[in-house]
N, C-alpha and C. Protein backbone atom coordinates (compact mmCIF):
# COMPACT_ATOMS: atom_id res chain seq x y z
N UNK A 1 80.09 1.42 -135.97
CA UNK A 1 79.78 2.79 -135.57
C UNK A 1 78.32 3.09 -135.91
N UNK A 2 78.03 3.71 -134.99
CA UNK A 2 76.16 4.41 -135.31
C UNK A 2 76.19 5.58 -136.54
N UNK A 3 75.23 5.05 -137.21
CA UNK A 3 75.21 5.81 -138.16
C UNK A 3 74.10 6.58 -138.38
N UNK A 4 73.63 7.68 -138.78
CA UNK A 4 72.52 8.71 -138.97
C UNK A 4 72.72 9.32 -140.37
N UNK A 5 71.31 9.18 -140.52
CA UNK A 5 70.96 9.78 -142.35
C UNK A 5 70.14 11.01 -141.39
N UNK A 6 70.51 12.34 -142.03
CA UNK A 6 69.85 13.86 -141.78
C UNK A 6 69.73 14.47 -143.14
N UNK A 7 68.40 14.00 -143.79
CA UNK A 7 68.07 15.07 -144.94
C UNK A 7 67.87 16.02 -145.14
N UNK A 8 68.13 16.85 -145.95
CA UNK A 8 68.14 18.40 -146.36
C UNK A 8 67.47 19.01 -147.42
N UNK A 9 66.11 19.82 -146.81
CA UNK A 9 65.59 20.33 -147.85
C UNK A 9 65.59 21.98 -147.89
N UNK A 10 65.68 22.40 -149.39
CA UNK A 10 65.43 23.67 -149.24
C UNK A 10 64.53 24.36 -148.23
N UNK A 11 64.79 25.55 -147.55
CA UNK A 11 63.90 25.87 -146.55
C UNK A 11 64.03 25.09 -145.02
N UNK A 12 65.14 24.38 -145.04
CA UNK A 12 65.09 23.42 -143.64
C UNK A 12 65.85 24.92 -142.54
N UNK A 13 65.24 24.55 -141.42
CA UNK A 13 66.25 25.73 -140.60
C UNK A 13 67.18 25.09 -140.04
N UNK A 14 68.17 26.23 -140.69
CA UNK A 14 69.25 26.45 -140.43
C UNK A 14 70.25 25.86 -139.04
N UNK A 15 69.49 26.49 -138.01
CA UNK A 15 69.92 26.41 -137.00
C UNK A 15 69.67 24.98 -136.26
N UNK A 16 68.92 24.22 -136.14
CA UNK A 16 68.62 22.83 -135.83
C UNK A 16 69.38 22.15 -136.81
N UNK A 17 69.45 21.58 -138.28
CA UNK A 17 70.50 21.05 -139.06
C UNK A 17 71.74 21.06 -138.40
N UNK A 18 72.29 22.30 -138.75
CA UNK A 18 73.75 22.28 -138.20
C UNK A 18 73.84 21.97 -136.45
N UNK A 19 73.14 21.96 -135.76
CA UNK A 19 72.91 21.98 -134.41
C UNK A 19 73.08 20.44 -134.35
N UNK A 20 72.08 19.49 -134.93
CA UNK A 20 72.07 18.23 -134.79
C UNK A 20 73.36 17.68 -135.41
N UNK A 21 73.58 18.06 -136.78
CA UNK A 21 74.69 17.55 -137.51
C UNK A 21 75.91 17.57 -136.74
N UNK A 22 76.19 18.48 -135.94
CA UNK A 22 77.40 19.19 -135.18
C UNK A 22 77.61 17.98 -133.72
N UNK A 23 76.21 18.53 -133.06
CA UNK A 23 76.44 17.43 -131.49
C UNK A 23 76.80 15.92 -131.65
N UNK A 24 75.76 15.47 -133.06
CA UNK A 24 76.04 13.97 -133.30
C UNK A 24 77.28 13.42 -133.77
N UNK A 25 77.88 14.28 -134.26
CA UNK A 25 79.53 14.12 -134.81
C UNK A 25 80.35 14.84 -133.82
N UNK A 26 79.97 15.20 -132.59
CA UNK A 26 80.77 15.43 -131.38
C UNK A 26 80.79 13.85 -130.60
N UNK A 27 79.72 13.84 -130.89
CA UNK A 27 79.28 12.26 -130.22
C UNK A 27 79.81 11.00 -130.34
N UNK A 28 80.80 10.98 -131.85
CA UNK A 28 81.29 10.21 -132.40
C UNK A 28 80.55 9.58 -133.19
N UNK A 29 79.28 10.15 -133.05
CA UNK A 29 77.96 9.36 -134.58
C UNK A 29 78.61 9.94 -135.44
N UNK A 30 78.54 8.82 -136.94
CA UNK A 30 78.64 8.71 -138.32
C UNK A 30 77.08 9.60 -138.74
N UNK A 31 77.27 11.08 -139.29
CA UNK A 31 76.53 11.32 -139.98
C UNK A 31 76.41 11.72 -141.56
N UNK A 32 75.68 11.41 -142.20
CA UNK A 32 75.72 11.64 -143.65
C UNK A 32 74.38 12.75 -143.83
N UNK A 33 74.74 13.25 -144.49
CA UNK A 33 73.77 14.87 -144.88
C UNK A 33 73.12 14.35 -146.32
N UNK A 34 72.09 14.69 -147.01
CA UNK A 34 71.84 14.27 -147.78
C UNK A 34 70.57 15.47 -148.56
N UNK A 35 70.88 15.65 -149.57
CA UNK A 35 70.05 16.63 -150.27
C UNK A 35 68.88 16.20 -151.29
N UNK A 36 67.88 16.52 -150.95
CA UNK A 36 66.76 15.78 -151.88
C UNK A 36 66.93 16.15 -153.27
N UNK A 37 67.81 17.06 -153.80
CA UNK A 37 68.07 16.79 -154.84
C UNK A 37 69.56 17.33 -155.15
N UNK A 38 70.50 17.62 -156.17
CA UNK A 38 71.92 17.30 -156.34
C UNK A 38 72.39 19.08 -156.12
N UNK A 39 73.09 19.47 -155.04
CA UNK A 39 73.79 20.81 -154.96
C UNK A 39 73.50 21.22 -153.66
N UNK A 40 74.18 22.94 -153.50
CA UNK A 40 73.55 23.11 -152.22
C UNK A 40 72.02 23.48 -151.94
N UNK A 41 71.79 23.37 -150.47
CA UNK A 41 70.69 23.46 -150.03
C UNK A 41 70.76 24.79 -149.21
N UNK A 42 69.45 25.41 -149.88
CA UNK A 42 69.64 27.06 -149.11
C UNK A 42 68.28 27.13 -148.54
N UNK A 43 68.84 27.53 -146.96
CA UNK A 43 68.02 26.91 -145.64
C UNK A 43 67.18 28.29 -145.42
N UNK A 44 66.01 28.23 -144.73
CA UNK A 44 64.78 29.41 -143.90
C UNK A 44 65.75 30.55 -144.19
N UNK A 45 66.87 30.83 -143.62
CA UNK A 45 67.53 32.42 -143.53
C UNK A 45 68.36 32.45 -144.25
N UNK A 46 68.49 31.19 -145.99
CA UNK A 46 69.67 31.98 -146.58
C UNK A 46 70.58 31.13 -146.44
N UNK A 47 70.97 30.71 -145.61
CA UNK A 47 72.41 29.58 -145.19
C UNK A 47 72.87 28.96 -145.91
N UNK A 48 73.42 28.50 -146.83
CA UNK A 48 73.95 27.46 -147.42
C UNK A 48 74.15 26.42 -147.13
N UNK A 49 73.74 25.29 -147.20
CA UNK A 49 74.13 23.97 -146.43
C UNK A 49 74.56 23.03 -147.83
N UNK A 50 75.86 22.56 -147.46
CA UNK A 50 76.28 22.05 -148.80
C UNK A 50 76.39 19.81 -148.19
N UNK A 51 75.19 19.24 -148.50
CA UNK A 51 74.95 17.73 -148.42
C UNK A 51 75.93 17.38 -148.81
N UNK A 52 76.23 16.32 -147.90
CA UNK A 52 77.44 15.20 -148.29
C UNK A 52 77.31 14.37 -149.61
N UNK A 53 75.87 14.25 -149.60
CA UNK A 53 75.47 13.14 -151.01
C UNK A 53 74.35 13.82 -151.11
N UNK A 54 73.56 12.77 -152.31
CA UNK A 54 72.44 13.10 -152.61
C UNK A 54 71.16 12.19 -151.84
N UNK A 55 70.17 12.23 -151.69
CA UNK A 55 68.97 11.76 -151.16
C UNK A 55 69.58 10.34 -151.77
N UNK A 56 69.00 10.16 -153.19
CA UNK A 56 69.42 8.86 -153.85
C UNK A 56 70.28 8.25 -153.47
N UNK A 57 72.06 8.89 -153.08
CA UNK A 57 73.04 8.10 -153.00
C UNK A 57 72.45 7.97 -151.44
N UNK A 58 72.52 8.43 -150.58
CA UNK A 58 72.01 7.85 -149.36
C UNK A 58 71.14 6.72 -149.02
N UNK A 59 70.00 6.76 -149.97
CA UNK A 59 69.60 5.28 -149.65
C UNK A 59 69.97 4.51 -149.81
N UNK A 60 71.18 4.13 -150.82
CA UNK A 60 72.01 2.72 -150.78
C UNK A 60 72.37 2.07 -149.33
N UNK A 61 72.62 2.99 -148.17
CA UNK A 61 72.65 2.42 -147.43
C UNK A 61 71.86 2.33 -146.26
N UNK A 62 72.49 1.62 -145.10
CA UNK A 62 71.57 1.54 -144.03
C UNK A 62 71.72 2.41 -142.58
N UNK A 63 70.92 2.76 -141.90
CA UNK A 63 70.93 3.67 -140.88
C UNK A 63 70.58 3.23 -139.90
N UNK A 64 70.87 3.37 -138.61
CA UNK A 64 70.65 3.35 -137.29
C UNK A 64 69.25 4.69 -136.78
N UNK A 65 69.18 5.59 -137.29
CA UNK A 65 68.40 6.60 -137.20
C UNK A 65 68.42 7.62 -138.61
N UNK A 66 66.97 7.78 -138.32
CA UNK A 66 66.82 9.20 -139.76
C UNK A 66 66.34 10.56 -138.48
N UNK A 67 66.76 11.69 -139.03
CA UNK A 67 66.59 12.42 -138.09
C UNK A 67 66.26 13.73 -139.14
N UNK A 68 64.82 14.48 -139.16
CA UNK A 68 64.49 15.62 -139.90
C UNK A 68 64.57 16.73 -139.31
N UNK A 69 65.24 17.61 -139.58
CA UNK A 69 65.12 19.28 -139.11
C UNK A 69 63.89 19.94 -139.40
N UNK A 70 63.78 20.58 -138.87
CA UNK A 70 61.92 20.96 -139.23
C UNK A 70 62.45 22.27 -140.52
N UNK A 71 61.62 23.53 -140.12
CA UNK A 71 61.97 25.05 -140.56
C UNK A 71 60.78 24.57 -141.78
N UNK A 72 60.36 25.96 -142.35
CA UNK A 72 59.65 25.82 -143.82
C UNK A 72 60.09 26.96 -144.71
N UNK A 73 60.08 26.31 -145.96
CA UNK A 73 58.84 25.15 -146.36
C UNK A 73 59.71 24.09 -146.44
N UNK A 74 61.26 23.75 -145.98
CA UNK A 74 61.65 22.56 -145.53
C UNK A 74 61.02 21.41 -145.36
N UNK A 75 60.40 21.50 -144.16
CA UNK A 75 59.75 20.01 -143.60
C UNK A 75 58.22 20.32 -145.14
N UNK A 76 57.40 21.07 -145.58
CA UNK A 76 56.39 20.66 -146.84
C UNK A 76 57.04 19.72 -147.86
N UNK A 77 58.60 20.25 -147.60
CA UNK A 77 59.74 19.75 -149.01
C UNK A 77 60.01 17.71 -148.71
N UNK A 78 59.95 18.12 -146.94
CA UNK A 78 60.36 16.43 -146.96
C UNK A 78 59.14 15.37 -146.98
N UNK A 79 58.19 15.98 -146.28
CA UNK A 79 56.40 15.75 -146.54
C UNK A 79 56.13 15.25 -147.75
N UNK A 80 56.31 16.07 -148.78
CA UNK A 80 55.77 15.90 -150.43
C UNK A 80 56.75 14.89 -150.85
N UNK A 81 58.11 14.50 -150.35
CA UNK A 81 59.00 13.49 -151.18
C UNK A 81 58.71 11.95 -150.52
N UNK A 82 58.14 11.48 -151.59
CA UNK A 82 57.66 9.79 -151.35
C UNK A 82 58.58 9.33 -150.69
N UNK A 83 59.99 9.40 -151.19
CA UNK A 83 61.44 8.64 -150.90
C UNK A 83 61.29 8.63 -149.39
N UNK A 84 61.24 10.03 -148.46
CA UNK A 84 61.49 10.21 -147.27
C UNK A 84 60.31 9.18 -146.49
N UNK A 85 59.00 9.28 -147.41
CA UNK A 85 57.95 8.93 -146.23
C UNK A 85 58.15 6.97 -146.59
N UNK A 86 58.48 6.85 -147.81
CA UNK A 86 58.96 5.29 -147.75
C UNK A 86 59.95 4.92 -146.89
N UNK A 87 61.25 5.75 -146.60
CA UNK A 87 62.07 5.58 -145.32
C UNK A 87 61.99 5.46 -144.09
N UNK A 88 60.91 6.54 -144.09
CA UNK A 88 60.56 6.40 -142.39
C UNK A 88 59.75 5.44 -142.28
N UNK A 89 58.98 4.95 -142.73
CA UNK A 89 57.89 4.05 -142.96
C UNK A 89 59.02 2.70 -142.49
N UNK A 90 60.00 2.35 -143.48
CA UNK A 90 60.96 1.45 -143.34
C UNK A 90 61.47 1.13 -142.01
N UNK A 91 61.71 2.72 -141.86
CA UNK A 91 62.65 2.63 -140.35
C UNK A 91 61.45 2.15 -138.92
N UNK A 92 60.53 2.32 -139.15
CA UNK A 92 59.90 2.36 -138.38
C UNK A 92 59.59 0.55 -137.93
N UNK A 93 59.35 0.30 -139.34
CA UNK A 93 59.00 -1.19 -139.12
C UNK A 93 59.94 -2.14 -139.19
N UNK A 94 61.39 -1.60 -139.02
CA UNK A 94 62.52 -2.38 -138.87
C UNK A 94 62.62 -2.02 -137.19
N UNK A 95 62.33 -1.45 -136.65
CA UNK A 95 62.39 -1.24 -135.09
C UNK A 95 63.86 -0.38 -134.74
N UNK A 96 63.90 0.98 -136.00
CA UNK A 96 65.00 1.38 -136.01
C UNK A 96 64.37 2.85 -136.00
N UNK A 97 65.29 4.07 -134.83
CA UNK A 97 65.19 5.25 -134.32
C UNK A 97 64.44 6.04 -135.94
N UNK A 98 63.59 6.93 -135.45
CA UNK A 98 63.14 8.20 -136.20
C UNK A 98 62.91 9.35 -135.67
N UNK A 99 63.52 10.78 -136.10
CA UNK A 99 63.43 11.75 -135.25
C UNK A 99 63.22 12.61 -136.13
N UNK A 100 62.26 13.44 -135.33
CA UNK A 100 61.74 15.53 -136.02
C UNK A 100 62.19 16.11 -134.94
N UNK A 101 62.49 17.42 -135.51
CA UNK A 101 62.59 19.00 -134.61
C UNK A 101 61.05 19.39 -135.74
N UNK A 102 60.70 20.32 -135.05
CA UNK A 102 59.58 21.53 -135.28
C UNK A 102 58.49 21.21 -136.21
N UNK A 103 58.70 21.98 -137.56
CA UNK A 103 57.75 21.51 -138.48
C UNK A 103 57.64 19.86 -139.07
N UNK A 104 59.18 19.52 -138.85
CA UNK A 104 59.16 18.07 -139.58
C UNK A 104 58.75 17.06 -138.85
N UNK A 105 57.99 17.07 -137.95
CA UNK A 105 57.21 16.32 -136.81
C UNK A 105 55.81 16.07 -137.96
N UNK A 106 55.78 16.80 -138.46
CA UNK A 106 54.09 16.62 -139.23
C UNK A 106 55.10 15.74 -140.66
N UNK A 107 55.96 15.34 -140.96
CA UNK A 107 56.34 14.68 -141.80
C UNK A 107 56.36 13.09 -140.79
N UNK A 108 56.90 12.67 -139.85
CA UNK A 108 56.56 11.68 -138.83
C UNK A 108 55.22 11.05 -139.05
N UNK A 109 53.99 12.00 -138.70
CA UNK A 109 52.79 12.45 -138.59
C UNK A 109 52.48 11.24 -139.97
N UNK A 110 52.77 12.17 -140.79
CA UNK A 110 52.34 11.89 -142.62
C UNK A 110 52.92 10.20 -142.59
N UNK A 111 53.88 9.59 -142.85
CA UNK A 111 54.60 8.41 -142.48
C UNK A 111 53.46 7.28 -141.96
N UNK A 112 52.61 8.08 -140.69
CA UNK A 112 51.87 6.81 -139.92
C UNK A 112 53.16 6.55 -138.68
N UNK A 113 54.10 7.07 -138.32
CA UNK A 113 55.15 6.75 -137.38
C UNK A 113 54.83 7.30 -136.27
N UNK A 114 54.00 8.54 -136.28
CA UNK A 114 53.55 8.68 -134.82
C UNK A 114 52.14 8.07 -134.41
N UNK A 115 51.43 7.06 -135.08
CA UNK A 115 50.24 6.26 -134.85
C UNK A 115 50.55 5.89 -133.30
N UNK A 116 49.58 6.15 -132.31
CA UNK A 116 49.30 5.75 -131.22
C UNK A 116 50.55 5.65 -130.00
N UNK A 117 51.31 7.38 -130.54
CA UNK A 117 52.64 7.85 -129.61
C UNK A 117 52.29 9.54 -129.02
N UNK A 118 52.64 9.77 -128.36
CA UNK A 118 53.31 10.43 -127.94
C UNK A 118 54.21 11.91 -128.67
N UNK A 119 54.45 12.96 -128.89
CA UNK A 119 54.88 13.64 -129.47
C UNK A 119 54.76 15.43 -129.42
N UNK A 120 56.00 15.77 -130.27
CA UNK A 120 55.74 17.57 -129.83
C UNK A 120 56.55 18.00 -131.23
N UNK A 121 55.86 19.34 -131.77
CA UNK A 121 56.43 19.96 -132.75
C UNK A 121 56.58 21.50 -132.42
N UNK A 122 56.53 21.83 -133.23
CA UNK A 122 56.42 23.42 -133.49
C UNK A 122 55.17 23.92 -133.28
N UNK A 123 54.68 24.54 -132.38
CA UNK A 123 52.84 24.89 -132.05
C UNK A 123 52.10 24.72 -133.20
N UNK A 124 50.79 24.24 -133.33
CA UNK A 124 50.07 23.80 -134.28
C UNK A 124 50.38 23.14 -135.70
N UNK A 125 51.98 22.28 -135.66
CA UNK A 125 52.12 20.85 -136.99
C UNK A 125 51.27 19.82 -136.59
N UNK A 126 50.76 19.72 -135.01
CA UNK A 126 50.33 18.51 -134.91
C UNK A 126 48.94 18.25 -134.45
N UNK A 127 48.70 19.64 -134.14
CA UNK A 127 47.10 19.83 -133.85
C UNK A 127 45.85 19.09 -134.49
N UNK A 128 44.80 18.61 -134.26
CA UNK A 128 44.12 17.97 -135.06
C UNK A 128 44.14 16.95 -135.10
N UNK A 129 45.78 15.57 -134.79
CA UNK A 129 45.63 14.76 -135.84
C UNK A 129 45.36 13.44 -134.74
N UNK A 130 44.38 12.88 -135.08
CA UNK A 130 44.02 11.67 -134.42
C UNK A 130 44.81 10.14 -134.01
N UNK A 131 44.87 9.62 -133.07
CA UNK A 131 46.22 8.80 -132.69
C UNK A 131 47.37 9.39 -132.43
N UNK A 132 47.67 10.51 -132.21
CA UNK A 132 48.85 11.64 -131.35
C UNK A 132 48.40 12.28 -130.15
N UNK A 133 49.11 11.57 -129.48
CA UNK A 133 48.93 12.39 -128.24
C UNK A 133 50.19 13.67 -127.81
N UNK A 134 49.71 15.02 -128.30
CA UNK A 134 50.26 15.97 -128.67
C UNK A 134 50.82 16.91 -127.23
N UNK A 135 52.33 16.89 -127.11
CA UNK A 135 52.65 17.20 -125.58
C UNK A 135 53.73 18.74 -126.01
N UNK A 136 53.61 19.27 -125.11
CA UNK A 136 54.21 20.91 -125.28
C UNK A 136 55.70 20.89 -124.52
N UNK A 137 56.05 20.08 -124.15
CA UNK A 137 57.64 19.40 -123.77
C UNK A 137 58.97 19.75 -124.98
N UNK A 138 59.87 20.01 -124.24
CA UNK A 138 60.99 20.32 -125.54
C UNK A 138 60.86 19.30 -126.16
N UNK A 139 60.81 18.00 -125.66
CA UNK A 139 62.02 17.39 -125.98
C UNK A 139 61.51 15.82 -126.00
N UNK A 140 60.66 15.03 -126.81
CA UNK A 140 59.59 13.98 -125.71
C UNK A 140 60.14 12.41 -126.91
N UNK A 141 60.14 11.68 -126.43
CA UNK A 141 61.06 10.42 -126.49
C UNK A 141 59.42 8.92 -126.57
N UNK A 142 59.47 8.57 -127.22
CA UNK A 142 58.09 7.50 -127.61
C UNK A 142 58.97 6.44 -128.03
N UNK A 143 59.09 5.47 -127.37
CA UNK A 143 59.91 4.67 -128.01
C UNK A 143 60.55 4.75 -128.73
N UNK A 144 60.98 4.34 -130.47
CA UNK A 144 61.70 4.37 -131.21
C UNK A 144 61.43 6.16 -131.60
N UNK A 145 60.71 6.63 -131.31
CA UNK A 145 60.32 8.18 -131.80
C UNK A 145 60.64 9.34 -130.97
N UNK A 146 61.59 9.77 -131.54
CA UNK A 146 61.77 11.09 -130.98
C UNK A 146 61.14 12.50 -131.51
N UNK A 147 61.08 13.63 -131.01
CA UNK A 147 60.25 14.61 -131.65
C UNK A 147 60.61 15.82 -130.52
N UNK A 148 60.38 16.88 -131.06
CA UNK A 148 61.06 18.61 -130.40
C UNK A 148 60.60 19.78 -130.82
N UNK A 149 60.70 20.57 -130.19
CA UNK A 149 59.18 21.68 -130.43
C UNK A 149 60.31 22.89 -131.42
N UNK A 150 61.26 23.29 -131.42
CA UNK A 150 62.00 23.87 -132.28
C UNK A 150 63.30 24.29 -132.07
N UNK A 151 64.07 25.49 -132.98
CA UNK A 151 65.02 26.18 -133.41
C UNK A 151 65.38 26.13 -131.53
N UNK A 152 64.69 26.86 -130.61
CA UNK A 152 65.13 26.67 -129.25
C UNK A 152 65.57 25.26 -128.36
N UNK A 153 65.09 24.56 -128.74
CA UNK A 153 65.12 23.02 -128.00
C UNK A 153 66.07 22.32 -128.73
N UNK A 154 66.83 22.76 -130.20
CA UNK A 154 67.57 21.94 -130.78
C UNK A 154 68.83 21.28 -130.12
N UNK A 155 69.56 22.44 -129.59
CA UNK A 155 70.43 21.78 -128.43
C UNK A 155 70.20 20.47 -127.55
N UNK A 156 69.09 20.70 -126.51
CA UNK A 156 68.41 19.63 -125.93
C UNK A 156 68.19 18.46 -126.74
N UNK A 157 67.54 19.05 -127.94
CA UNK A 157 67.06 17.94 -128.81
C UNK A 157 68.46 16.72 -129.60
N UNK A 158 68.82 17.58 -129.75
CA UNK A 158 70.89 16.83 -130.57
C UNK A 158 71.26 15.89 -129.62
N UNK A 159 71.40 16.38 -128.24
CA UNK A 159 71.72 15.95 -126.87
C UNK A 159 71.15 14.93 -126.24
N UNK A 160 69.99 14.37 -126.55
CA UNK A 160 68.59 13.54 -126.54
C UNK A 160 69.05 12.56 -127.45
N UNK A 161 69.63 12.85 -129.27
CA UNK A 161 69.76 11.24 -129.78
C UNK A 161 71.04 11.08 -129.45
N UNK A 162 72.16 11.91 -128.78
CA UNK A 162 73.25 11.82 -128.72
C UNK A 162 73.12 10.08 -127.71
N UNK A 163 72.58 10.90 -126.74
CA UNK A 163 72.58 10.23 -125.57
C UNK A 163 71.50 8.64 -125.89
N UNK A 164 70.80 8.64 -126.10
CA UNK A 164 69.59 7.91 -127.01
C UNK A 164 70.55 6.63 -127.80
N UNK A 165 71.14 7.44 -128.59
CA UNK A 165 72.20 6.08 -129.78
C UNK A 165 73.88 5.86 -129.11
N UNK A 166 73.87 6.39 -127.77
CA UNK A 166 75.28 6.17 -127.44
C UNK A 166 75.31 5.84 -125.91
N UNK A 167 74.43 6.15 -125.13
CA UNK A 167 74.56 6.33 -123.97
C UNK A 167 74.66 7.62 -123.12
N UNK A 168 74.11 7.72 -121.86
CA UNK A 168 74.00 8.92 -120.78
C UNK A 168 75.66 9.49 -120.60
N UNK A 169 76.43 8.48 -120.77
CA UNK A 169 78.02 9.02 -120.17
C UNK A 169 78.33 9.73 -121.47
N UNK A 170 78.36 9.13 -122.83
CA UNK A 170 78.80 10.54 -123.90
C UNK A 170 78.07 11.67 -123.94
N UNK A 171 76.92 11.54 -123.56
CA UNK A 171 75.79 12.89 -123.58
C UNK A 171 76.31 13.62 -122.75
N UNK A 172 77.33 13.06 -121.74
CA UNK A 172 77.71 14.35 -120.38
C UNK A 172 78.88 14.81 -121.34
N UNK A 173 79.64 13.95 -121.79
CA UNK A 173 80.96 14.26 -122.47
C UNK A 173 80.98 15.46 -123.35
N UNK A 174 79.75 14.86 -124.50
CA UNK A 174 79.41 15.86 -125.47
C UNK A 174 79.05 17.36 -124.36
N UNK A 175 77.88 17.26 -124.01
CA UNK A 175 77.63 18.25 -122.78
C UNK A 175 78.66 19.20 -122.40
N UNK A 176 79.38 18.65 -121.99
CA UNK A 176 79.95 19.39 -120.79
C UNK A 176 81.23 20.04 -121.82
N UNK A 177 81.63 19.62 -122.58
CA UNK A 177 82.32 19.88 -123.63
C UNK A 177 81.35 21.43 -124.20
N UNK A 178 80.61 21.74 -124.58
CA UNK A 178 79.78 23.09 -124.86
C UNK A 178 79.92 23.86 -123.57
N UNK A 179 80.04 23.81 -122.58
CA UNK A 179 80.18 24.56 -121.54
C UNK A 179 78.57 25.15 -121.32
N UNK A 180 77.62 24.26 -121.43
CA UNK A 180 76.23 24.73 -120.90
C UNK A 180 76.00 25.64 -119.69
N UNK A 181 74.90 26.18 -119.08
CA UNK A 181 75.37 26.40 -118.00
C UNK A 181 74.25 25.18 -117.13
């Protein structure tokens, strides 16, 4: 089974977390939640998000995709933790999926994972930064790199690794199952 690590930092929004966490386990992806440090995690508006494990216990194992929710100071929270940018770093050079929504695109950024790709965040995470070619698209796909402009596109965006780590026919399944219009 495909498996996905989705870390959780204080300040992550709300609404993309549970958005991704939700479609990918509609999808039949294995996801594990994981808190950079031990308890719940209380998200941009307050939310409670209670991690399956801890950051630590999560790295024992291995992943098919890491996937960051943006929101702040969330994504500053996953930015500043070595652990995360040694992971993605990992994932990257194992030729294995990495994904941001919004602010946590500039954690990608930080990594060296968006070097000479393609990409979209939240208006101005990615401005400035040299070797990104910075696109205003919900939803934009770079090889192993995925990336999404925010809290609005999360849907699209969930729907994107759904389809991405499983195939176009569960993405309709999942899909059509929400009753989009």
């Amino acid at each position: 089974m495909t498996k996905v690590l989705v870390p959780l930092a204080d300040g992550c929004e709300e609404l993309e977390a549970v958005t991704i966490i939700d479609l990918l386990r509609r999808g039949g992806i294995e996801v594990v939640t994981a808190g950079l440090k031990p308890g719940i995690v209380r998200a941009s508006r307050g939310v409670q998000l209670v991690p399956d494990v801890t950051l630590q216990v999560a790295l024992q194992d291995d992943y098919d995709m890491v996937v960051l929710p943006g929101g702040m100071p969330g994504a500053t929270h996953l930015k500043d933790d070595a652990r995360i940018i040694e992971l993605l770093q990992k994932m990257a050079a194992a030729g294995k999926y990495t994904a941001a929504i919004c602010a946590a695109s500039m954690v990608l950024a930080e990594a060296g994972v968006l070097d000479g790709k393609r990409a979209t965040s939240y208006p101005g995470f990615l401005d400035g930064l040299s070797g990104v070619t910075v696109s205003t698209a919900a939803v934009v796909q770079d090889g192993k790199v995925l990336t999404s402009r925010g809290p609005g596109t999360a849907m699209d965006f969930a729907l994107a690794l759904v389809e991405t780590l499983t195939g176009a026919e569960n993405r309709r399944q999942v899909e059509a199952g929400l009753v989009r219009p």
